[in-house]
PDB file of N, CA and C in Angstrom:
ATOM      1  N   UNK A   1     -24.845 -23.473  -6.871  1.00  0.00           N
ATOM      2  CA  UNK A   1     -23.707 -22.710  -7.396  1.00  0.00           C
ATOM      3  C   UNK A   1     -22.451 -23.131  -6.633  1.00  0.00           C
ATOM      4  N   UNK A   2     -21.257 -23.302  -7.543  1.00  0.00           N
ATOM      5  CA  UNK A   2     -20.090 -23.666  -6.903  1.00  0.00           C
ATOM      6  C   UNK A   2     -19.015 -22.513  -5.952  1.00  0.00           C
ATOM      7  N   UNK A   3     -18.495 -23.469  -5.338  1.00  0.00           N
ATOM      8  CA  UNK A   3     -17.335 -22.397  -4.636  1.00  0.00           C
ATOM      9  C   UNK A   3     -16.134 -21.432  -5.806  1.00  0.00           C
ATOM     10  N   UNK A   4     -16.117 -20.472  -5.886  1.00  0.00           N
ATOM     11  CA  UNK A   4     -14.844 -19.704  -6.621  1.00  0.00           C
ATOM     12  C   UNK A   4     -13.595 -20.347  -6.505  1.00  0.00           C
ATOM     13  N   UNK A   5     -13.354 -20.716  -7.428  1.00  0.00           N
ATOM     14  CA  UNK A   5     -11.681 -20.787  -7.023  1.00  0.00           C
ATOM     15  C   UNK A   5     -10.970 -19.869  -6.576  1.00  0.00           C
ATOM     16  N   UNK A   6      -9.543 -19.945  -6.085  1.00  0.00           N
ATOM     17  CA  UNK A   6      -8.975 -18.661  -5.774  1.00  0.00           C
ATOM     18  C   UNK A   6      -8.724 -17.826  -6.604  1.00  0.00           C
ATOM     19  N   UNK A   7      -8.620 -17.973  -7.749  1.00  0.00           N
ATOM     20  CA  UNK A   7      -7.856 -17.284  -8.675  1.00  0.00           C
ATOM     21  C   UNK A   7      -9.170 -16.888  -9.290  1.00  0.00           C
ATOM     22  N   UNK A   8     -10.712 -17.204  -9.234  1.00  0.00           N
ATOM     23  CA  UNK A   8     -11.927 -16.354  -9.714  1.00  0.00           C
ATOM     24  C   UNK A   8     -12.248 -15.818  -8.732  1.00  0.00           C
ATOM     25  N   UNK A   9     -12.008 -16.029  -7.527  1.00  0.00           N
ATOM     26  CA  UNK A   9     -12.318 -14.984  -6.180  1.00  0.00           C
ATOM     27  C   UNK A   9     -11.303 -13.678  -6.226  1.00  0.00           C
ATOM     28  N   UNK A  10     -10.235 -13.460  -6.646  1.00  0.00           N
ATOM     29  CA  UNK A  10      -9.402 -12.514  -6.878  1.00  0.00           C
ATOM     30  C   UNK A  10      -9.481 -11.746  -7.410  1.00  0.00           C
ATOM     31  N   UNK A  11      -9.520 -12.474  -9.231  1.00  0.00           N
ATOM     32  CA  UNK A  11     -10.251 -11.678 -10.757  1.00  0.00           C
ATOM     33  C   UNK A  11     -11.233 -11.307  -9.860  1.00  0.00           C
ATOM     34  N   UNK A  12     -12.290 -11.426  -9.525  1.00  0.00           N
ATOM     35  CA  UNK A  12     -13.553 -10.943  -9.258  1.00  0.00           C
ATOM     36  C   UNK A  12     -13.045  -9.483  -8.264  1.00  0.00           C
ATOM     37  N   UNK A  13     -12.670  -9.945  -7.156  1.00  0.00           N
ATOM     38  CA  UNK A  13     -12.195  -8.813  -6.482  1.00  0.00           C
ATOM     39  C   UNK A  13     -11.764  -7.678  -6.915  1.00  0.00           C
ATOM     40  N   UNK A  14     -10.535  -7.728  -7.791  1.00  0.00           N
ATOM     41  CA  UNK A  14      -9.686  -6.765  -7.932  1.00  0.00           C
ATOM     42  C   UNK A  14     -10.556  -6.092  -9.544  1.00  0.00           C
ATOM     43  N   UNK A  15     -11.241  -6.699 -10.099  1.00  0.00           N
ATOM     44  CA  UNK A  15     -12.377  -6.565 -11.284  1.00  0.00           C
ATOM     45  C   UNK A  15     -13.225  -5.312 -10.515  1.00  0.00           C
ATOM     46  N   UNK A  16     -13.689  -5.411  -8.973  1.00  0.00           N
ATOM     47  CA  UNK A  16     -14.481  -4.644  -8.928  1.00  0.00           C
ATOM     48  C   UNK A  16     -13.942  -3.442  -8.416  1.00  0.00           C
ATOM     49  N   UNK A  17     -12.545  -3.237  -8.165  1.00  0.00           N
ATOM     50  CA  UNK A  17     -11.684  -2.322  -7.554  1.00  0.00           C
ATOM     51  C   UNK A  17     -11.188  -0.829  -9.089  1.00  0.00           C
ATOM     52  N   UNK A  18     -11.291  -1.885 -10.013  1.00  0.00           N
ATOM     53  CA  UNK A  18     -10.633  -1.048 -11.152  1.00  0.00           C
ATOM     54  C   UNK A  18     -10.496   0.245 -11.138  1.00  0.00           C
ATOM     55  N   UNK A  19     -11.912   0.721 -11.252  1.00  0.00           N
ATOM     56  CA  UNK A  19     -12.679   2.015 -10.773  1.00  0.00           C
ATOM     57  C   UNK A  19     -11.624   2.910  -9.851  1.00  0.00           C
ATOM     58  N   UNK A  20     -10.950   2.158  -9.049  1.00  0.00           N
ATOM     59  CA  UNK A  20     -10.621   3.037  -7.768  1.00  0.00           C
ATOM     60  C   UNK A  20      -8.959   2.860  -7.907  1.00  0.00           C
ATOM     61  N   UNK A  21      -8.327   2.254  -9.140  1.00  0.00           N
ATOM     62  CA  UNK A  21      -7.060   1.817  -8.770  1.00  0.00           C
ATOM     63  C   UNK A  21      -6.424   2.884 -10.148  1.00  0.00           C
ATOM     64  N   UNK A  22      -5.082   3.381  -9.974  1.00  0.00           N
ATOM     65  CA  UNK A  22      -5.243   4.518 -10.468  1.00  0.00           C
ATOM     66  C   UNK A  22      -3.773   4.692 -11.902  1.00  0.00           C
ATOM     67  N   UNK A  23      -3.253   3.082 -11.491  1.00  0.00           N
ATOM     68  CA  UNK A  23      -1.909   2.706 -11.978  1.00  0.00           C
ATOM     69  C   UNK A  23      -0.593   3.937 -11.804  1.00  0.00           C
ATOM     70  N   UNK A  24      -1.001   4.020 -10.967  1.00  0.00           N
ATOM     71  CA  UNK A  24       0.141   4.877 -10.485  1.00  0.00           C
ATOM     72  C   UNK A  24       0.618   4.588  -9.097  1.00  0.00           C
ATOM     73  N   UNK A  25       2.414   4.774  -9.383  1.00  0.00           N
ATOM     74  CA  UNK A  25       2.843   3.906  -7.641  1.00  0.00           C
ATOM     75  C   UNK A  25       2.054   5.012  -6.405  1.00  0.00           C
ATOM     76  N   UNK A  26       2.137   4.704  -5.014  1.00  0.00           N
ATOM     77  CA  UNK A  26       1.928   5.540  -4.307  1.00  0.00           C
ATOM     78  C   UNK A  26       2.687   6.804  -3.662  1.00  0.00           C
ATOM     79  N   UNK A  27       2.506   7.431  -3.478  1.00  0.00           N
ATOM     80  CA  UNK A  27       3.796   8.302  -2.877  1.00  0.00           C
ATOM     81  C   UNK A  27       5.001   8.072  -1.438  1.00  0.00           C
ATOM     82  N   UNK A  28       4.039   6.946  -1.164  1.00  0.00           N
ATOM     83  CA  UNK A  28       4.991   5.863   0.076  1.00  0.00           C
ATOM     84  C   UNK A  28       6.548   5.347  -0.793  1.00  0.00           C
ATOM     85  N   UNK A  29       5.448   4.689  -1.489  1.00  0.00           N
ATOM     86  CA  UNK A  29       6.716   3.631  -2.754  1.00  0.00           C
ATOM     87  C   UNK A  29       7.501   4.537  -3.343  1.00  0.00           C
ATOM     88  N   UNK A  30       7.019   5.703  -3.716  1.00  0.00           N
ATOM     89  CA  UNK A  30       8.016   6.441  -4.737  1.00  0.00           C
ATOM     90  C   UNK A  30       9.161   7.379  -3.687  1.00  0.00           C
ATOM     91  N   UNK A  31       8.757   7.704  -2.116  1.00  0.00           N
ATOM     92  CA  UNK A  31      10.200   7.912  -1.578  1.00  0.00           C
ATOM     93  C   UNK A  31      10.763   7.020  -1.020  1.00  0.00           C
ATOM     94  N   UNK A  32      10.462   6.064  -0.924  1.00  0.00           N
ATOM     95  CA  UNK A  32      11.738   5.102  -0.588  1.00  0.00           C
ATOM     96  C   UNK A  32      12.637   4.087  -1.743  1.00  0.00           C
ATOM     97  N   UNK A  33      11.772   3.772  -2.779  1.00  0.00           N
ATOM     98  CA  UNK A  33      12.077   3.531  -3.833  1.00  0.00           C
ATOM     99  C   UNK A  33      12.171   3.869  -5.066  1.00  0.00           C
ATOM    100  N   UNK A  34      12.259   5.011  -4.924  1.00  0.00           N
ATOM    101  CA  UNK A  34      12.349   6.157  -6.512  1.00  0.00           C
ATOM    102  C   UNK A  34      13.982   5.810  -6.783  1.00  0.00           C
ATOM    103  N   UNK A  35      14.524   5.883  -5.716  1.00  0.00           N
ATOM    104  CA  UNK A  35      15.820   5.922  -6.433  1.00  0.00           C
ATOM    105  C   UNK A  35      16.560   4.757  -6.518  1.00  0.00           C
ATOM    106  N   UNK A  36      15.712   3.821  -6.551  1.00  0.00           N
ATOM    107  CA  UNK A  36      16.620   2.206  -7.057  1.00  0.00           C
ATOM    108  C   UNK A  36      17.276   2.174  -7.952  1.00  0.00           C
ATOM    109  N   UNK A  37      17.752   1.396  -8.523  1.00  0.00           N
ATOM    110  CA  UNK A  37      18.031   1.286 -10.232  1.00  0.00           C
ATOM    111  C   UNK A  37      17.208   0.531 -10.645  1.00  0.00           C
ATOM    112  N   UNK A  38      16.391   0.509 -11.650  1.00  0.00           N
ATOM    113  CA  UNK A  38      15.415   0.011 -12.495  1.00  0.00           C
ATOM    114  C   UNK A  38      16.366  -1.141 -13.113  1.00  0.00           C
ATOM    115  N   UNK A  39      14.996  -2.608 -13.105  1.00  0.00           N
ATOM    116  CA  UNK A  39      15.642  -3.661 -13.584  1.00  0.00           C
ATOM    117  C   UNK A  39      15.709  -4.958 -12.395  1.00  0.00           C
ATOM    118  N   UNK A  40      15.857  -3.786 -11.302  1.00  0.00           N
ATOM    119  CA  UNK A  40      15.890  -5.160  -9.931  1.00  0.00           C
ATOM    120  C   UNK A  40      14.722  -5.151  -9.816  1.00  0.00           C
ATOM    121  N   UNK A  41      14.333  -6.245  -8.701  1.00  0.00           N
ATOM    122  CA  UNK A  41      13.044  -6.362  -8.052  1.00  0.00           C
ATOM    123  C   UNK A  41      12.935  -5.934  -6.858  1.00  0.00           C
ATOM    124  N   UNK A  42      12.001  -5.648  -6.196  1.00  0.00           N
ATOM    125  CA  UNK A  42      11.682  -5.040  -4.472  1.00  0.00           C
ATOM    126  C   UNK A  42      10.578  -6.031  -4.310  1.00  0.00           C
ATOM    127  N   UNK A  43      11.507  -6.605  -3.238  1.00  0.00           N
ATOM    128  CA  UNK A  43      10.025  -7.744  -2.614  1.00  0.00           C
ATOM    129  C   UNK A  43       9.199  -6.811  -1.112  1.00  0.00           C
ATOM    130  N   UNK A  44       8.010  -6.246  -1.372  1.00  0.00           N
ATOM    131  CA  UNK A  44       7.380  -5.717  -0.506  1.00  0.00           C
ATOM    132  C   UNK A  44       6.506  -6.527   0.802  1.00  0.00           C
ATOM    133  N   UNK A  45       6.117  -6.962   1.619  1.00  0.00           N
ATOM    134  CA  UNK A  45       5.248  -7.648   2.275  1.00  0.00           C
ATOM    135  C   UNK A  45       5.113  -8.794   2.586  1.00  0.00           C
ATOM    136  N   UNK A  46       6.064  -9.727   2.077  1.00  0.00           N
ATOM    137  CA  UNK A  46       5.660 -11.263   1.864  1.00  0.00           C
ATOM    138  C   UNK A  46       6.796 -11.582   3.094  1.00  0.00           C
ATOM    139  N   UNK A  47       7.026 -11.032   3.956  1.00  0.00           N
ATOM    140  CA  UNK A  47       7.660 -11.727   5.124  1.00  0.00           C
ATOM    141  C   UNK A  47       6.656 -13.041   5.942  1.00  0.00           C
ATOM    142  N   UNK A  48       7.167 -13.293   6.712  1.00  0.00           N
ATOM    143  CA  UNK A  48       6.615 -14.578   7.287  1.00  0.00           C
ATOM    144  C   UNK A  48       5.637 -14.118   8.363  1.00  0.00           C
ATOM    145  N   UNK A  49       6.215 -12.917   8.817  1.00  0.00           N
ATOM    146  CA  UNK A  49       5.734 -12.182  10.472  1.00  0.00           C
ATOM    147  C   UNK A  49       4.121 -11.988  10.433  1.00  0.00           C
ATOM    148  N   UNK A  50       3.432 -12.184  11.866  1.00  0.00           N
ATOM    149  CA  UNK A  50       2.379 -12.450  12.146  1.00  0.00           C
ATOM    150  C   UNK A  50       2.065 -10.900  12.642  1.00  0.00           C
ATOM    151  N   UNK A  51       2.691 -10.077  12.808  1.00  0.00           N
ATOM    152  CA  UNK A  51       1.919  -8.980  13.370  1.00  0.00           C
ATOM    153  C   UNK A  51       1.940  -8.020  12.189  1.00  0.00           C
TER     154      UNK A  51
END
């Protein structure tokens, strides 16, 4: 059997999460960003930083 690609290691992952994911933002996200204006983007996490 072959190695997953990344992108079938992911699907697979987040496939088995469904169950638990609830499509609704969290209540973290919704007070700091409830009051944006809709339309922009919020880049969350993707900094460079190691800690």
């Amino acid at each position: 059997m072959s190695k997953p690609t990344s992108e079938e290691f992911w699907d697979n992952h987040y496939r088995k999460l469904t169950s638990e994911l609830s499509g609704r933002p969290s209540a973290i996200l919704v007070q700091y960003a409830g009051d944006l204006t809709p339309g922009r983007s919020l880049d969350l996490g993707s900094s460079g930083a190691t800690t």
